[in-house]
Protein backbone atom coordinates (compact mmCIF):
# COMPACT_ATOMS: atom_id res chain seq x y z
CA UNK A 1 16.42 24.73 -9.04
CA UNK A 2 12.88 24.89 -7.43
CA UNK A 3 12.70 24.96 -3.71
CA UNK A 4 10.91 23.04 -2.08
CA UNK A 5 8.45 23.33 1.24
CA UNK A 6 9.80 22.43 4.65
CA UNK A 7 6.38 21.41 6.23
CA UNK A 8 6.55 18.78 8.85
CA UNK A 9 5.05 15.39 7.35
CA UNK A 10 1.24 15.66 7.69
CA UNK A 11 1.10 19.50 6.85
CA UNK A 12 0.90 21.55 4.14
CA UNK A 13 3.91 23.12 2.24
CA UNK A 14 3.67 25.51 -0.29
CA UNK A 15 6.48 26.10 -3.34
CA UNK A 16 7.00 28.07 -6.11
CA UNK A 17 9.26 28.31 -9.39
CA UNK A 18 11.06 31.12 -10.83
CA UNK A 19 12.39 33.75 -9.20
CA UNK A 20 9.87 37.37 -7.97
CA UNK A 21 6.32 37.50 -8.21
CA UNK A 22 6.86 40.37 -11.05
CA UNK A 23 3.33 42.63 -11.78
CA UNK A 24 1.36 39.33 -13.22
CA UNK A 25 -1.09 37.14 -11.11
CA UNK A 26 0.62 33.64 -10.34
CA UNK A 27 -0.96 30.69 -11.16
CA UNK A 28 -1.82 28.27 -8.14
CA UNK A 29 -1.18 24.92 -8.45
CA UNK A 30 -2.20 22.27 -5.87
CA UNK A 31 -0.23 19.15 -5.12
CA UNK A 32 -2.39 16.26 -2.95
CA UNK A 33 0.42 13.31 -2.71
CA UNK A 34 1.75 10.70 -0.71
CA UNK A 35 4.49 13.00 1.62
CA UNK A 36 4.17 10.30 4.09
CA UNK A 37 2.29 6.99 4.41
CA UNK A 38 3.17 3.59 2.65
CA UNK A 39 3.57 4.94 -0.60
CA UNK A 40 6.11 7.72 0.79
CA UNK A 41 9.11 6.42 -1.77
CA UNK A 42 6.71 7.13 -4.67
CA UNK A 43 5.60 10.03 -3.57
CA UNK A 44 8.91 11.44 -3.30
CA UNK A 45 10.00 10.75 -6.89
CA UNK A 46 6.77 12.26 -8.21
CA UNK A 47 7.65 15.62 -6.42
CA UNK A 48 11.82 15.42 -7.78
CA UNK A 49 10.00 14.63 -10.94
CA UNK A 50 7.72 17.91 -10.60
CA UNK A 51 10.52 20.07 -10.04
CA UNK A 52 12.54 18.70 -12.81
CA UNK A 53 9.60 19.12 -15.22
CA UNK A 54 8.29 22.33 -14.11
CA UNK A 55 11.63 23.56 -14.29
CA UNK A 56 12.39 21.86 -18.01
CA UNK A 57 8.70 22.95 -19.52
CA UNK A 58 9.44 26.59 -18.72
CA UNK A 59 12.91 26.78 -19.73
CA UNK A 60 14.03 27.61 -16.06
CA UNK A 61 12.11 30.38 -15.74
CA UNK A 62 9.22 29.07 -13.66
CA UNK A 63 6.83 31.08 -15.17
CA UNK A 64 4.38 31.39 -18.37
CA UNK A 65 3.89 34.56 -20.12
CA UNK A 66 5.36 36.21 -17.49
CA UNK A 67 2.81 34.16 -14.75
CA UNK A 68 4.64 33.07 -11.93
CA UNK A 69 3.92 28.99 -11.46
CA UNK A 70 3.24 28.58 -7.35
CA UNK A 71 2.51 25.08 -6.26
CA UNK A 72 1.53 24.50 -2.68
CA UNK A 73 2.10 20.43 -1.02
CA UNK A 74 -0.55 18.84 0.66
CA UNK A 75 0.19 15.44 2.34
CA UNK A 76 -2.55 13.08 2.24
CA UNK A 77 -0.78 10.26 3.69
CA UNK A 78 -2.28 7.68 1.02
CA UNK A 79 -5.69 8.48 3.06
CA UNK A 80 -8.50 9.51 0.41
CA UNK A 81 -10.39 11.21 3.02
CA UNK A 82 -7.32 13.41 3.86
CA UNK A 83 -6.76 14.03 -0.02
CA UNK A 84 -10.40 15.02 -0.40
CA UNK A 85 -10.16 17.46 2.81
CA UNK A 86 -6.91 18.78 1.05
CA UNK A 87 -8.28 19.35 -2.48
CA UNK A 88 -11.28 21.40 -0.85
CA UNK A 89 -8.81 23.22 0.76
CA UNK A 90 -7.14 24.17 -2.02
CA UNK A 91 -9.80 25.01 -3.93
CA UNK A 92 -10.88 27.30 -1.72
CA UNK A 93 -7.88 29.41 -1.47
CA UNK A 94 -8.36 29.34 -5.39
CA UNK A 95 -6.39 26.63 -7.21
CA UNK A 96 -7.88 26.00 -10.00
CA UNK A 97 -5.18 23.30 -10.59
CA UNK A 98 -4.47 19.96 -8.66
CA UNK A 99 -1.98 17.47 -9.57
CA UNK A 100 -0.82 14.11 -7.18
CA UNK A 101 -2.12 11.21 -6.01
CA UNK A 102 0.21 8.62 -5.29
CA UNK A 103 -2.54 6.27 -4.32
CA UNK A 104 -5.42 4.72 -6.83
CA UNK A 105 -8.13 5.16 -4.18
CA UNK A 106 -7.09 8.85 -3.58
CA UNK A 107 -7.36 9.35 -7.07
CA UNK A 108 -10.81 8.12 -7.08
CA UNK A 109 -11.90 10.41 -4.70
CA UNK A 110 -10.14 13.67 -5.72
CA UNK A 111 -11.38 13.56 -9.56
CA UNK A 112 -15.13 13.90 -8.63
CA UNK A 113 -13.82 16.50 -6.30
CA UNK A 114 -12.69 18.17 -9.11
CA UNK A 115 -15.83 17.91 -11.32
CA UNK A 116 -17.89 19.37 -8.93
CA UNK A 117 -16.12 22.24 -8.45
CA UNK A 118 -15.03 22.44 -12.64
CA UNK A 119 -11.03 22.20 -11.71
CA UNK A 120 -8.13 20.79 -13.89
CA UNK A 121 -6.84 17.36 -11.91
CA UNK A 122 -3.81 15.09 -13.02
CA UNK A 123 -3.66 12.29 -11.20
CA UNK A 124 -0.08 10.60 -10.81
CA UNK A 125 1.12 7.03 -10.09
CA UNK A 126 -2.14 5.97 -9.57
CA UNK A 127 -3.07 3.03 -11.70
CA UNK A 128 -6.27 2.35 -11.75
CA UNK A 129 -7.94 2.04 -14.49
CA UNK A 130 -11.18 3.93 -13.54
CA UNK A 131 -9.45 7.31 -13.13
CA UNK A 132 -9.11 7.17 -17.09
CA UNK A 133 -12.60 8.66 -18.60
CA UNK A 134 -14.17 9.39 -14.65
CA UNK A 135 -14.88 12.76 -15.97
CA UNK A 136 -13.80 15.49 -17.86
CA UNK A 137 -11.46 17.23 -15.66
CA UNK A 138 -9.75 14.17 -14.70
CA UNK A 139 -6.22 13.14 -16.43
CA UNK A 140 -3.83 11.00 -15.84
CA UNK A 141 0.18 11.74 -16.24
CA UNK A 142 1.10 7.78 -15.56
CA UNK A 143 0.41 4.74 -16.66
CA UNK A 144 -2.55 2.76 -15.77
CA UNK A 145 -3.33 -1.23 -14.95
CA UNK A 146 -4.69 -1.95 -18.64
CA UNK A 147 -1.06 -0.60 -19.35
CA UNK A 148 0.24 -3.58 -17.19
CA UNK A 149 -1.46 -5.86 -18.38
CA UNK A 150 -0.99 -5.67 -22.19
CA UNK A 151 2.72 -5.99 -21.29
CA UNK A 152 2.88 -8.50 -18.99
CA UNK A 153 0.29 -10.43 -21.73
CA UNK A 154 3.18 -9.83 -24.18
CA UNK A 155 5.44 -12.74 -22.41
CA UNK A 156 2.31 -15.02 -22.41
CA UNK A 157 1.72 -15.69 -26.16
CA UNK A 158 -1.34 -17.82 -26.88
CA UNK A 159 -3.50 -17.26 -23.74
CA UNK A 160 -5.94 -19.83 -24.66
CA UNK A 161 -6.62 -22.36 -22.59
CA UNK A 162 -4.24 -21.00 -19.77
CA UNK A 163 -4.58 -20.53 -15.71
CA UNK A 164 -3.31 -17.41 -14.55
CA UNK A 165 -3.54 -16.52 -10.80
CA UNK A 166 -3.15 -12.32 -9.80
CA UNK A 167 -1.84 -11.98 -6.52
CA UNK A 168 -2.91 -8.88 -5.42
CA UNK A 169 -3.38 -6.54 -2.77
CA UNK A 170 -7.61 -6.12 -1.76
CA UNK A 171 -6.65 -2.30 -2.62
CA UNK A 172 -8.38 -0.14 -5.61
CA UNK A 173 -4.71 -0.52 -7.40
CA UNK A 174 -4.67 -4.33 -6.70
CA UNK A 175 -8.56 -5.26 -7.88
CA UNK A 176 -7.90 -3.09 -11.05
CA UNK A 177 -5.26 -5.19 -11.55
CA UNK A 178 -7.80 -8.18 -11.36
CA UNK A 179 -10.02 -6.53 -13.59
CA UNK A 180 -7.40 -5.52 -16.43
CA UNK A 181 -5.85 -9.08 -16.02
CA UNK A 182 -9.73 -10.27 -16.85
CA UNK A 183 -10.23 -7.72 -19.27
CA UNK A 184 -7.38 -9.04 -21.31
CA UNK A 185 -6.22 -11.97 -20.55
CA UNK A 186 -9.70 -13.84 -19.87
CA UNK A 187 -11.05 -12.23 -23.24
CA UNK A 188 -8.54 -14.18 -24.63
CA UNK A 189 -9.86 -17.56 -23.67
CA UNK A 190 -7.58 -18.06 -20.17
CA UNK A 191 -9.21 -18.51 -17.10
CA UNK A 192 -8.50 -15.66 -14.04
CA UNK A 193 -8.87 -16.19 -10.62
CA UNK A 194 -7.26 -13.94 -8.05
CA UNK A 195 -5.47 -14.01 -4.27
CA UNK A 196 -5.83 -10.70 -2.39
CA UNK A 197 -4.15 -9.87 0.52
CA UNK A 198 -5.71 -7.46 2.96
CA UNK A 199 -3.10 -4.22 2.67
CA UNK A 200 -1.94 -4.07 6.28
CA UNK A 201 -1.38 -7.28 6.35
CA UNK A 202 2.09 -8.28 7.61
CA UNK A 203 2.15 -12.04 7.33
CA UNK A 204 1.91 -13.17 3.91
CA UNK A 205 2.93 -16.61 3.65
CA UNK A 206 -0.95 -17.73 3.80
CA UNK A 207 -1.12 -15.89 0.63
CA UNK A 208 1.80 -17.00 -1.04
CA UNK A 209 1.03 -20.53 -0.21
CA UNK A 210 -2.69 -19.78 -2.02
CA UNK A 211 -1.00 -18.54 -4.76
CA UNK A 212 0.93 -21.62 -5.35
CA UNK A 213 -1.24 -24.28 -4.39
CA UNK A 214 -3.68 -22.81 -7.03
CA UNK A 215 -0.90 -23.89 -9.94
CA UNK A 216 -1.59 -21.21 -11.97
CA UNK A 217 0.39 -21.51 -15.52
CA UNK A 218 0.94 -17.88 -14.80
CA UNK A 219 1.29 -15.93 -11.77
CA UNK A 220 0.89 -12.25 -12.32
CA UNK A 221 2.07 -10.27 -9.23
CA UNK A 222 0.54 -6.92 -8.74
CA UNK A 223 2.33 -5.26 -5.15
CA UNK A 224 3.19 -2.11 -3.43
CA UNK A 225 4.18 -0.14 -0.85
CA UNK A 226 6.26 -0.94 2.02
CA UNK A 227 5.20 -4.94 2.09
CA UNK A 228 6.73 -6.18 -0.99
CA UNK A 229 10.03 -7.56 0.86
CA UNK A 230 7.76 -9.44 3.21
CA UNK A 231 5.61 -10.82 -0.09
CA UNK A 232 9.19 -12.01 -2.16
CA UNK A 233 9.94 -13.46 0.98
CA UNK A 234 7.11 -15.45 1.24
CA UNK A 235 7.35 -16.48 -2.44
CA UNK A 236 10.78 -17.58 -2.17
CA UNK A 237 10.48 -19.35 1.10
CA UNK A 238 7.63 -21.36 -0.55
CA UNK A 239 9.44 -22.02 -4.25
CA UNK A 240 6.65 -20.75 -5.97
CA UNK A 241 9.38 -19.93 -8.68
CA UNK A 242 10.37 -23.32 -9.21
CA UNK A 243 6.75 -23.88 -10.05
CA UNK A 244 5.25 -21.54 -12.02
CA UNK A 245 5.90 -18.78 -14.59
CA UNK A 246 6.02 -15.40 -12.41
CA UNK A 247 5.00 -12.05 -14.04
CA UNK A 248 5.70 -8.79 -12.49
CA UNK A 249 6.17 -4.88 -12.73
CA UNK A 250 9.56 -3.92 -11.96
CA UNK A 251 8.70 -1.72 -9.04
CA UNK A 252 11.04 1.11 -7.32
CA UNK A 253 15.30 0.63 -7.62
CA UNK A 254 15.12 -0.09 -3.69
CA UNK A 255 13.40 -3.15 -4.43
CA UNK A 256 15.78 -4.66 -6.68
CA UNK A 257 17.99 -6.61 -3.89
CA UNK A 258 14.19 -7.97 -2.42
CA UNK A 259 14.23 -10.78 -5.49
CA UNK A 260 17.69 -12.48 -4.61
CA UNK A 261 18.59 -15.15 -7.30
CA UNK A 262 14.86 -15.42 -8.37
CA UNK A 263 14.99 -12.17 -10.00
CA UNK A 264 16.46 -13.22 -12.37
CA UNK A 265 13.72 -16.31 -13.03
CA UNK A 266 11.06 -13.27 -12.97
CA UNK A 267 9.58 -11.95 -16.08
CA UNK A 268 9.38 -8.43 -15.69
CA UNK A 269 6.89 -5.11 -17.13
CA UNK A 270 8.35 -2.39 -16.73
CA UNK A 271 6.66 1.70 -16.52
CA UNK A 272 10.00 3.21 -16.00
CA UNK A 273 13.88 2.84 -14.33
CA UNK A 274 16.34 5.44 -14.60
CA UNK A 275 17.75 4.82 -18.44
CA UNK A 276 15.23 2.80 -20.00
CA UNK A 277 14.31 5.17 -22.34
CA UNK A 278 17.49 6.90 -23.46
CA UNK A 279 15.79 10.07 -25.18
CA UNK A 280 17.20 13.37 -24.89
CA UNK A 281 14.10 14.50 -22.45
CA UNK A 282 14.62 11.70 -19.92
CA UNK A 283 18.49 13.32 -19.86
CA UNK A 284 16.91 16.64 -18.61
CA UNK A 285 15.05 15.26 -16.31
CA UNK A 286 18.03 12.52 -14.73
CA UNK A 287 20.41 15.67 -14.71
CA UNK A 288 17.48 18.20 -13.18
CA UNK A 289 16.87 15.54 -10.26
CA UNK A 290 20.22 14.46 -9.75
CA UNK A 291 21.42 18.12 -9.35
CA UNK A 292 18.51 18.38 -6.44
CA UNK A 293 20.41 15.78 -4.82
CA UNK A 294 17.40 12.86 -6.04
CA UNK A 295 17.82 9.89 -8.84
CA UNK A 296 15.17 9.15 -11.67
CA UNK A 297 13.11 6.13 -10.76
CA UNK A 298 10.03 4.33 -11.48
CA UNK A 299 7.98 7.27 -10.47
CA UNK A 300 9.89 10.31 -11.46
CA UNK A 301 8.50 10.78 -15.09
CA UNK A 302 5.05 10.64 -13.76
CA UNK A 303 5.97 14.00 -11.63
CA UNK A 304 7.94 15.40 -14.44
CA UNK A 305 4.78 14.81 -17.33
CA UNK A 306 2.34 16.33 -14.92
CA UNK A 307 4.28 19.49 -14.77
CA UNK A 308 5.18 19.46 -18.71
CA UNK A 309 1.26 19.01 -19.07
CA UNK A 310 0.40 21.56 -16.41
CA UNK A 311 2.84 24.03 -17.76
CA UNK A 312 0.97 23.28 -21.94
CA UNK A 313 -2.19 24.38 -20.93
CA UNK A 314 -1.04 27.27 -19.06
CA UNK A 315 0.35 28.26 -22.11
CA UNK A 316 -2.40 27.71 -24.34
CA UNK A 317 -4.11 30.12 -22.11
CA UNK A 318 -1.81 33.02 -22.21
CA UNK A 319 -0.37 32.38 -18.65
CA UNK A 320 -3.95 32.25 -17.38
CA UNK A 321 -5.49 28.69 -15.66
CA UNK A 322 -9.10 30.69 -14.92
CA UNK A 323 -11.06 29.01 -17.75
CA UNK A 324 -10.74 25.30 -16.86
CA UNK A 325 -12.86 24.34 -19.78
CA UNK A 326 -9.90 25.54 -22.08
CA UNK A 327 -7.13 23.92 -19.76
CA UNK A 328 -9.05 20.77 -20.66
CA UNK A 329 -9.60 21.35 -24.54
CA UNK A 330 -5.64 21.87 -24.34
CA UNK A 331 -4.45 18.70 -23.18
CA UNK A 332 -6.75 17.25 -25.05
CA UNK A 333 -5.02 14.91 -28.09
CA UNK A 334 -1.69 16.78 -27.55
CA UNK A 335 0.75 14.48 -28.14
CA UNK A 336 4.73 15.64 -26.74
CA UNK A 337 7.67 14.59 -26.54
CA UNK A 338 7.86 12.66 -22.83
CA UNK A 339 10.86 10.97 -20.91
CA UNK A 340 9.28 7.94 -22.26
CA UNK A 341 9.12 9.11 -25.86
CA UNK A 342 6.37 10.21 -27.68
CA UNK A 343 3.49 10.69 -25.59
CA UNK A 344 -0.48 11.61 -26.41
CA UNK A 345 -3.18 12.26 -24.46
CA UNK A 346 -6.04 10.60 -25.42
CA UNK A 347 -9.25 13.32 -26.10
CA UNK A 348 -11.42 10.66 -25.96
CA UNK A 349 -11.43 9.67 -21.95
CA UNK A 350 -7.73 11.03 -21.37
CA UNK A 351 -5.54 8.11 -21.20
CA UNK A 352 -1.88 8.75 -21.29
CA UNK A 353 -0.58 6.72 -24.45
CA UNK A 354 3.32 5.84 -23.91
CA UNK A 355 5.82 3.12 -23.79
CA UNK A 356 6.10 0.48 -21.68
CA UNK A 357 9.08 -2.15 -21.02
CA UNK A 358 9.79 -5.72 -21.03
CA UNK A 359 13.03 -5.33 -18.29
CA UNK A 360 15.80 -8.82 -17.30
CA UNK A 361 17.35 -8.12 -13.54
CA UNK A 362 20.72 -9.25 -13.73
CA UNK A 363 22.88 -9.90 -10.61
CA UNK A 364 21.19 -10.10 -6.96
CA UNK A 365 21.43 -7.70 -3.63
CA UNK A 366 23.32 -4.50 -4.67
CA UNK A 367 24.53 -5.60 -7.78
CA UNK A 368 20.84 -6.10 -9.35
CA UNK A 369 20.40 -4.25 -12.45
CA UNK A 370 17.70 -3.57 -14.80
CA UNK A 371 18.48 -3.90 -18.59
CA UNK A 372 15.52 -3.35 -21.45
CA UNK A 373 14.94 -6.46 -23.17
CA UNK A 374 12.14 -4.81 -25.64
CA UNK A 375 10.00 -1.34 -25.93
CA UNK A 376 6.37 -2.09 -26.67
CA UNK A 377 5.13 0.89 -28.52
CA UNK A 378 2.06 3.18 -27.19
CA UNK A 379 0.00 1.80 -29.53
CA UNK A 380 0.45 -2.34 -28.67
CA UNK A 381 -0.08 -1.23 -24.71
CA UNK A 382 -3.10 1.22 -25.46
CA UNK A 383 -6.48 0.69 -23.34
CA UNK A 384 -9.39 0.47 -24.89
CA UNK A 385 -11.49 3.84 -25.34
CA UNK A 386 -13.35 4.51 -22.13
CA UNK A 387 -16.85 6.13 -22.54
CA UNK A 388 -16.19 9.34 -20.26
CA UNK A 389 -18.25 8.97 -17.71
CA UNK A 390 -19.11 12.93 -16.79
């Protein structure tokens, strides 16, 4: 298994895979993710995911044509500033890779980063919707809000005609969700409004009493980070349940227990829980992450395709990541075999095409358990084809 940095939160850590340096030049990859910070959980699965994938893509060996892979952690905290300090850091000790971002707004920042200074970037969880087509160095090895959206839009049938309220976070991951619930919904012929919550806010029962005294026909929920048992609180205490048609992405298996008997009122779209997908890839990965002492969660594959992608294009390139411009041109329309199934990334503005999941909770506190109630193919959850914008 791949060892992995002791830094103290807040510092840099640096990793690598396979075992001696041997005669050939290692290839430096960068990691910028949330180590610590509100989206700590997430950022944790990413890097078990990592592991697990780098691990998987090169058979064990940790190495391409003989090219050690070295990957060095930076913790940005779910700052973008600190990300964008820690990607020019990086690049200046010669990555010419960089791979993370927990955090929408982090992503945001790091891509042009990497434009400007002609570097492969794959962002992570991040979900917004603008990091697909920002430029052409930019991918994306997770979903993104469009994603959401068409399958959360699958439970609505005929939008027409319908009020749908997005409660939201007043984050770049909560007002993409606004726009992609516009963008899809609205287009449709229902009318959007949205309540955002600032993202340190603490009290949320003003919010959830907006959300239901706007009697939406549909109440999309878009949340994370370490407020989301304060927010189903709030919901619950107010019966906006009893009410209203909820919609919501199954976040994180710690969050399970937070819906009590509503969850199972909830309608739930789902990127990824540990078994969803039941292919022989997401096996790997659950026994790769469970043998580091980890468990596959909502987050994991997103860790795990960044490495498989990371480890393609390094391969394309004869164990060599020094012409960026042919990283690129390899990921480009390569479609592979992911936990999720099968997997392409779009040449057009690099979207990640994939499954997503209509998921039922069953049960409530510890005994809450996902089941798959339908796959929506790649193709039915697709975004539409973003002009790349450099």
């Amino acid at each position: 298994m791949l060892a992995a940095g002791c830094a103290e939160a807040g510092t840099a850590g640096t990793s690598s895979a396979g075992g001696g340096s041997g005669s050939k030049s290692p290839v430096k990859v960068g990691l910028v993710y949330s180590r610590t910070g509100p989206l700590a959980a997430y950022g944790k699965q990413y890097l078990e995911g990592f592991k697990a994938g780098l691990s998987y893509a090169t058979k064990g060996t940790g190495a391409v044509d003989g090219h050690t892979i070295e990957f060095e952690e930076q913790d940005d905290a779910g700052d973008p500033a600190k990300a964008v300090s820690a990607a020019k850091d990086l690049i200046g000790k010669g990555h010419k890779i960089l791979a993370g971002s927990t955090a929408s707004g982090v992503a945001l920042q790091v891509g042009p980063i990497a434009a400007q200074n002609k570097v492969l970037f794959i962002s992570g969880p991040a979900a917004a919707d603008k990091v697909t087509g920002l430029n052409k160095y930019t991918f994306r090895s997770g979903r993104q809000s469009y994603q959401d959206i068409r399958a959360a839009a699958s439970f609505v049938g005929d939008a027409k005609g319908r009020k749908v309220t997005v409660l939201a976070q007043d984050s770049a991951f909560g007002q993409a969700n606004v726009a992609a619930v516009k963008a899809v919904l609205g287009t449709q012929g229902a009318t959007v409004d949205a309540v955002l919550a600032p993202p340190s806010a603490t009290d949320l029962t003003p919010f959830a009493t907006q959300a239901k005294t706007a009697r939406p026909d549909l109440l999309f929920v878009a949340w994370a980070g370490d407020s989301s048992s304060a927010l189903w609180t709030a919901l619950n205490q107010q019966d906006v349940f009893a009410e209203t048609k909820v919609v919501t992405g199954l976040d994180l298996a710690a969050s399970y227990p937070l819906f009590g008997a509503a969850g199972e009122k909830i309608s739930f779209l789902n990127h990824y829980f540990g078994g969803a997908a039941g292919t022989p890839v997401e096996k790997a990965m659950e026994e790769a992450v469970t043998a580091g002492g980890g468990k596959a969660d909502i987050f994991t594959p997103d860790g795990f395709t960044a490495a498989q992608m990371i480890v393609h294009a390094i391969e394309a390139n004869h164990g060599s990541a020094e012409d960026t411009s042919a990283l690129v041109k390899a990921l480009e329309g390569w479609s592979f075999d992911g936990v999720k199934g099968k997997t392409t990334v779009r040449a057009e503005d690099h979207a990640l095409l994939q499954p997503m999941f209509q998921v039922r909770l069953t049960g409530t506190g510890a005994a809450a358990k996902p089941s798959v109630e339908k796959t929506l193919a790649a193709d039915d959850v697709a975004p539409p084809v973003t002009p790349m914008a450099g």
